[in-house]
C-alpha atoms as a PDB file:
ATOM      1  CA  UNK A   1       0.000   0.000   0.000  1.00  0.00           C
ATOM      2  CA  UNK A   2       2.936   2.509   0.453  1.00  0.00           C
ATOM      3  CA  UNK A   3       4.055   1.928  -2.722  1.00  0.00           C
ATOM      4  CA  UNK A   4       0.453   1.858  -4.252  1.00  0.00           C
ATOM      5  CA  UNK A   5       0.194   5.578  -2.406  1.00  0.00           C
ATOM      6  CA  UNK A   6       4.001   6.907  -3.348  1.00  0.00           C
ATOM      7  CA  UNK A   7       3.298   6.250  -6.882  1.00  0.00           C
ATOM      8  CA  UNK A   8       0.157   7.820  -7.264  1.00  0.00           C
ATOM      9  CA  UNK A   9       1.024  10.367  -5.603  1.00  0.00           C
ATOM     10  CA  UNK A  10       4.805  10.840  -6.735  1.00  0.00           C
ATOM     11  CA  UNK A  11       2.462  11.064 -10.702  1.00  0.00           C
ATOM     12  CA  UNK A  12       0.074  13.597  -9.626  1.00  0.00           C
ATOM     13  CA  UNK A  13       2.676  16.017  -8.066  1.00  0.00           C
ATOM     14  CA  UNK A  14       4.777  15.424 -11.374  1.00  0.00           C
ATOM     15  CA  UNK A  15       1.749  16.675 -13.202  1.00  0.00           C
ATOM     16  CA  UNK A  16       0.768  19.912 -10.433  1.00  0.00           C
ATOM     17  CA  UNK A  17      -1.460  18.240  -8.550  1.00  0.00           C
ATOM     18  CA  UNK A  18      -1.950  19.647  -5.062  1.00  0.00           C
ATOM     19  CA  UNK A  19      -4.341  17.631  -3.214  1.00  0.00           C
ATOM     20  CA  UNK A  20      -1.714  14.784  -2.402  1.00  0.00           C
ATOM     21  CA  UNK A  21      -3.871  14.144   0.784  1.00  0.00           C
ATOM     22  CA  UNK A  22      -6.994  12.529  -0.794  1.00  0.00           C
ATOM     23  CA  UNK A  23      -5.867  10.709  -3.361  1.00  0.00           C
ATOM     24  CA  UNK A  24      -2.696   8.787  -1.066  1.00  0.00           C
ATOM     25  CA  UNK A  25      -5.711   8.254   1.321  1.00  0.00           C
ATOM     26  CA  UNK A  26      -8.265   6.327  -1.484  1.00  0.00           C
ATOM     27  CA  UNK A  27      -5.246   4.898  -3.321  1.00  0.00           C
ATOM     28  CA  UNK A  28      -4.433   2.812   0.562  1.00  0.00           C
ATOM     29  CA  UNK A  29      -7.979   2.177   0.910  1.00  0.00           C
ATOM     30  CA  UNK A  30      -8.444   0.579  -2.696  1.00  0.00           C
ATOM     31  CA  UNK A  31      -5.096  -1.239  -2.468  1.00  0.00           C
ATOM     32  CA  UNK A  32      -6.239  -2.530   1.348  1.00  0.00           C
ATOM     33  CA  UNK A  33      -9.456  -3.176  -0.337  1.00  0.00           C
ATOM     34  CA  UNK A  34      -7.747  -5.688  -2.935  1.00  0.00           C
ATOM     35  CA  UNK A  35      -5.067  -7.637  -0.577  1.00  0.00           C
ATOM     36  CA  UNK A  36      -8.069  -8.272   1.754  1.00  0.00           C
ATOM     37  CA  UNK A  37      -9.936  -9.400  -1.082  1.00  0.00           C
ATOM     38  CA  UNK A  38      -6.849 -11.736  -1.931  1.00  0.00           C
ATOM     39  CA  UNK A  39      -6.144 -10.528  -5.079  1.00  0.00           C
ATOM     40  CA  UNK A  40      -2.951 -11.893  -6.553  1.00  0.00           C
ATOM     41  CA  UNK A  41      -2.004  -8.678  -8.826  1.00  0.00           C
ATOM     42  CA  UNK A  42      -3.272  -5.255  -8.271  1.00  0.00           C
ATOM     43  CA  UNK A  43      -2.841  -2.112 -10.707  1.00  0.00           C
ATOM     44  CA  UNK A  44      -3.050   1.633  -9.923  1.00  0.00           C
ATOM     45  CA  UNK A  45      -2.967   3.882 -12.825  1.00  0.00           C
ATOM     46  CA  UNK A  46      -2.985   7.621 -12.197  1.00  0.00           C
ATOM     47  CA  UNK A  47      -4.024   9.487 -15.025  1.00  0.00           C
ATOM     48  CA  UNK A  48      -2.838  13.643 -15.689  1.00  0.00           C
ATOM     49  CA  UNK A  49      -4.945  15.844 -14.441  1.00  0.00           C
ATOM     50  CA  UNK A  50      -7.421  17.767 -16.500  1.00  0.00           C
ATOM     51  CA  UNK A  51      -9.965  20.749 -16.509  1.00  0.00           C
ATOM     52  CA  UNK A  52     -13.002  21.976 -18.053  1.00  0.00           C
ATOM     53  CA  UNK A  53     -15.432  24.493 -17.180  1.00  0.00           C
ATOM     54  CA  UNK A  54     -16.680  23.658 -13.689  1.00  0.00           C
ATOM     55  CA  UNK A  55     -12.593  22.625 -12.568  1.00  0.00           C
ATOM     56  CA  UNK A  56      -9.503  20.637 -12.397  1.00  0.00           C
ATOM     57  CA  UNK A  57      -9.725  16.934 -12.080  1.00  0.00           C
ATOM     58  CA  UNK A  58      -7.511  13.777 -11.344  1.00  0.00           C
ATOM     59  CA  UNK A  59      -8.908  10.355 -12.551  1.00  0.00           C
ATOM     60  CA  UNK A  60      -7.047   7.203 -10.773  1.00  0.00           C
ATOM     61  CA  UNK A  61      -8.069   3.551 -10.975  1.00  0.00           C
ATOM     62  CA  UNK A  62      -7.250   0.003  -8.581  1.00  0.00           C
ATOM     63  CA  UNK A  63      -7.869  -2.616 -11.172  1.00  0.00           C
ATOM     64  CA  UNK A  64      -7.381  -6.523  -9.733  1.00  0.00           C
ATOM     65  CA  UNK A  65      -8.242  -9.770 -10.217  1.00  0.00           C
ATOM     66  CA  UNK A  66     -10.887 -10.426  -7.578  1.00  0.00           C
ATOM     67  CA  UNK A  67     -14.808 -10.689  -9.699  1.00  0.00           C
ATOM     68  CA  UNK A  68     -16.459  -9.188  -6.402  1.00  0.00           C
ATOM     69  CA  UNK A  69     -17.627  -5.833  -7.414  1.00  0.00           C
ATOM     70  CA  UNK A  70     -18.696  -3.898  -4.460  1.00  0.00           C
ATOM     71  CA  UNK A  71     -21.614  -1.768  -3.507  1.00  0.00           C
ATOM     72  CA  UNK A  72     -21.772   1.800  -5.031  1.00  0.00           C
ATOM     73  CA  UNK A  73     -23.249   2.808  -1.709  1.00  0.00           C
ATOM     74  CA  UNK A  74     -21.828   2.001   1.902  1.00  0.00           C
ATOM     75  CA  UNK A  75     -22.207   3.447   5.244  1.00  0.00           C
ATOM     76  CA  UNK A  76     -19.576   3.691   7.625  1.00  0.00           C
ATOM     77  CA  UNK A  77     -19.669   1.256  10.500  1.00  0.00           C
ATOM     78  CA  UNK A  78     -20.962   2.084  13.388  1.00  0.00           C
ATOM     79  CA  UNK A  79     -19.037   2.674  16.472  1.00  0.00           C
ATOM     80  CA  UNK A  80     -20.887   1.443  19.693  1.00  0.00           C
ATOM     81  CA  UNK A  81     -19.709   2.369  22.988  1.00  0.00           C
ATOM     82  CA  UNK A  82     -17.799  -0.017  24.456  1.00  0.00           C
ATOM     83  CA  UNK A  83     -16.797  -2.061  21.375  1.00  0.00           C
ATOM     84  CA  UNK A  84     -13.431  -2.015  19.762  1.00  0.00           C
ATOM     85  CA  UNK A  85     -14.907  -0.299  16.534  1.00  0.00           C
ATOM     86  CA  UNK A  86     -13.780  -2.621  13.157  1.00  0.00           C
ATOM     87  CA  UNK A  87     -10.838  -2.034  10.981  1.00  0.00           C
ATOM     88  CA  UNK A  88     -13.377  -3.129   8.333  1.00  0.00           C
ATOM     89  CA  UNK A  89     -15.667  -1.233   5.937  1.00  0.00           C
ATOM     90  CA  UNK A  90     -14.393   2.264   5.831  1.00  0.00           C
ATOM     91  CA  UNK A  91     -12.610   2.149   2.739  1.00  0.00           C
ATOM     92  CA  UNK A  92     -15.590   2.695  -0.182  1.00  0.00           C
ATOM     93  CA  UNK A  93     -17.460   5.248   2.473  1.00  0.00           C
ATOM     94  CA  UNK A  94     -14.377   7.122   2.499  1.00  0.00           C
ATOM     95  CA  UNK A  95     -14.010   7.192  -1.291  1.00  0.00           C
ATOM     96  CA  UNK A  96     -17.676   8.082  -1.883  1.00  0.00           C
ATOM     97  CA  UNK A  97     -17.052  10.628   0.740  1.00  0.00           C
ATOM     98  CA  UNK A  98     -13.372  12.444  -0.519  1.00  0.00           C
ATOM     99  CA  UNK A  99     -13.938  11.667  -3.792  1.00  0.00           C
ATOM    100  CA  UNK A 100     -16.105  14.084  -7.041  1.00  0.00           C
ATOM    101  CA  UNK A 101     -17.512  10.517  -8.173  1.00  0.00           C
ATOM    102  CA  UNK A 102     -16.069   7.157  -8.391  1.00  0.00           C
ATOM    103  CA  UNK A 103     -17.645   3.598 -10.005  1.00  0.00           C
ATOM    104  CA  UNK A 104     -17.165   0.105 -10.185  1.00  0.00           C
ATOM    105  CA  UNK A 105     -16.295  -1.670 -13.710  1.00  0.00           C
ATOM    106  CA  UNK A 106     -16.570  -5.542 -14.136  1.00  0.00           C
ATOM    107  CA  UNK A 107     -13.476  -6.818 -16.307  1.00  0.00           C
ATOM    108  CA  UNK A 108     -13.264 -10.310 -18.198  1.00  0.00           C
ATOM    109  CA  UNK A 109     -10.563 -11.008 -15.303  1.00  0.00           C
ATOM    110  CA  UNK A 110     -11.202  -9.102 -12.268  1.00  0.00           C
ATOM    111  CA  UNK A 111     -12.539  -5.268 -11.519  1.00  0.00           C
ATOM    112  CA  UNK A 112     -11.678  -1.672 -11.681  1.00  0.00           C
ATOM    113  CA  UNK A 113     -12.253   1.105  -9.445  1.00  0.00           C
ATOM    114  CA  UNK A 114     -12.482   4.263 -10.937  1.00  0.00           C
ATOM    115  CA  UNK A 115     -12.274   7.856  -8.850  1.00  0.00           C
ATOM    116  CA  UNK A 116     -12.580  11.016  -9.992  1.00  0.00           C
ATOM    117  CA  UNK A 117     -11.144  13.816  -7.699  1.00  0.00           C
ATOM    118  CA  UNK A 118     -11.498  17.765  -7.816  1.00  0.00           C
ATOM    119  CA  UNK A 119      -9.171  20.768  -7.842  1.00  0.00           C
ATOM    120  CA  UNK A 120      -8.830  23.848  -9.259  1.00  0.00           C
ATOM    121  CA  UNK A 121      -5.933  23.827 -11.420  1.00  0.00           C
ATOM    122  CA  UNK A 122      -5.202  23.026 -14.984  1.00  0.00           C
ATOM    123  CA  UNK A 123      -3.455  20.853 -16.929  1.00  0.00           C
ATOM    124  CA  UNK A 124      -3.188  18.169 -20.000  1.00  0.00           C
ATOM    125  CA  UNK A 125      -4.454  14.082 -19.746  1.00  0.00           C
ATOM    126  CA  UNK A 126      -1.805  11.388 -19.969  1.00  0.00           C
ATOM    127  CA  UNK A 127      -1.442   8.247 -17.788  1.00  0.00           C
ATOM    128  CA  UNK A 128       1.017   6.018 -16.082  1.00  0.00           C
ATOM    129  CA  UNK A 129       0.402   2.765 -14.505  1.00  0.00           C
ATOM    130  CA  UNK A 130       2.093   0.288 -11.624  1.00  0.00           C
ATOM    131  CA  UNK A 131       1.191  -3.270 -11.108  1.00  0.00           C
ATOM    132  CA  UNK A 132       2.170  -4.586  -7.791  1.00  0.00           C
ATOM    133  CA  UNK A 133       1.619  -8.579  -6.780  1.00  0.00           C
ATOM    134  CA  UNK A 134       1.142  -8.420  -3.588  1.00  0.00           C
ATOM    135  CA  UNK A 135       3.371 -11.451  -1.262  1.00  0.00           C
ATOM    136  CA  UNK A 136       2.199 -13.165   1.832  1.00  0.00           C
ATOM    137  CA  UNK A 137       3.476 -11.482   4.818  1.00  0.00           C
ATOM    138  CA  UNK A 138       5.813 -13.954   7.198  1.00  0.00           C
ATOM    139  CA  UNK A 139       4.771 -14.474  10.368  1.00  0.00           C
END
């Protein structure tokens, strides 16, 4: 995940992009989101940012290999008093939340999530892409 976030956010600064906060924060959450899932290859691909009339955006996708396409709506869990709250289930509320829009795409082998964020910059569209397989950790 620290590489997932570096990268995506090493590209975006490359390309003016300010709001480094947001996107290393849905980049972990996506990457989390396919490692938990046990996905044997994920792929971020950040592309340039780009503007039109209403502002300055930065599309990013986590494509993997795992067919489960999730929910375009989540809540948060809940936190109850007394409970150790769970580590699980923040990551999609927290896109849908930081994000301008995001979606779920179904591929032949796997699925991508796409996000959209806002700024108010400009710039030109171009991608770049890293694929990381992820390794069991050692115990």
């Amino acid at each position: 995940m620290i590489l997932a976030r570096g990268f995506a956010v090493d590209v975006a600064r490359s390309s003016g992009w300010n709001d480094d906060f947001a996107l290393g924060l849905l980049v972990s959450e996506l990457a989390t989101n396919s490692i938990q899932a046990k996905a044997s290859l994920f792929t971020v691909t950040v592309f340039e940012p780009y503007e039109d009339q209403s502002g300055r955006y930065l599309m990013f996708e986590v494509a993997d290999d795992c067919p489960t396409v999730p929910a375009p709506k989540q809540r948060m869990p809940e936190v109850v008093e007394g409970q150790v709250p769970s580590e699980n289930g923040r990551g999609l509320p927290l896109v849908d939340a930081l994000s301008e829009s995001w979606h779920a795409e179904k591929r032949e082998h796997g699925k991508t999530i796409c996000v959209t964020l806002k700024e108010e910059h400009q710039a030109a569209a171009r991608s770049r892409t890293l694929s990381i397989r992820p390794t069991p950790s050692v115990a």
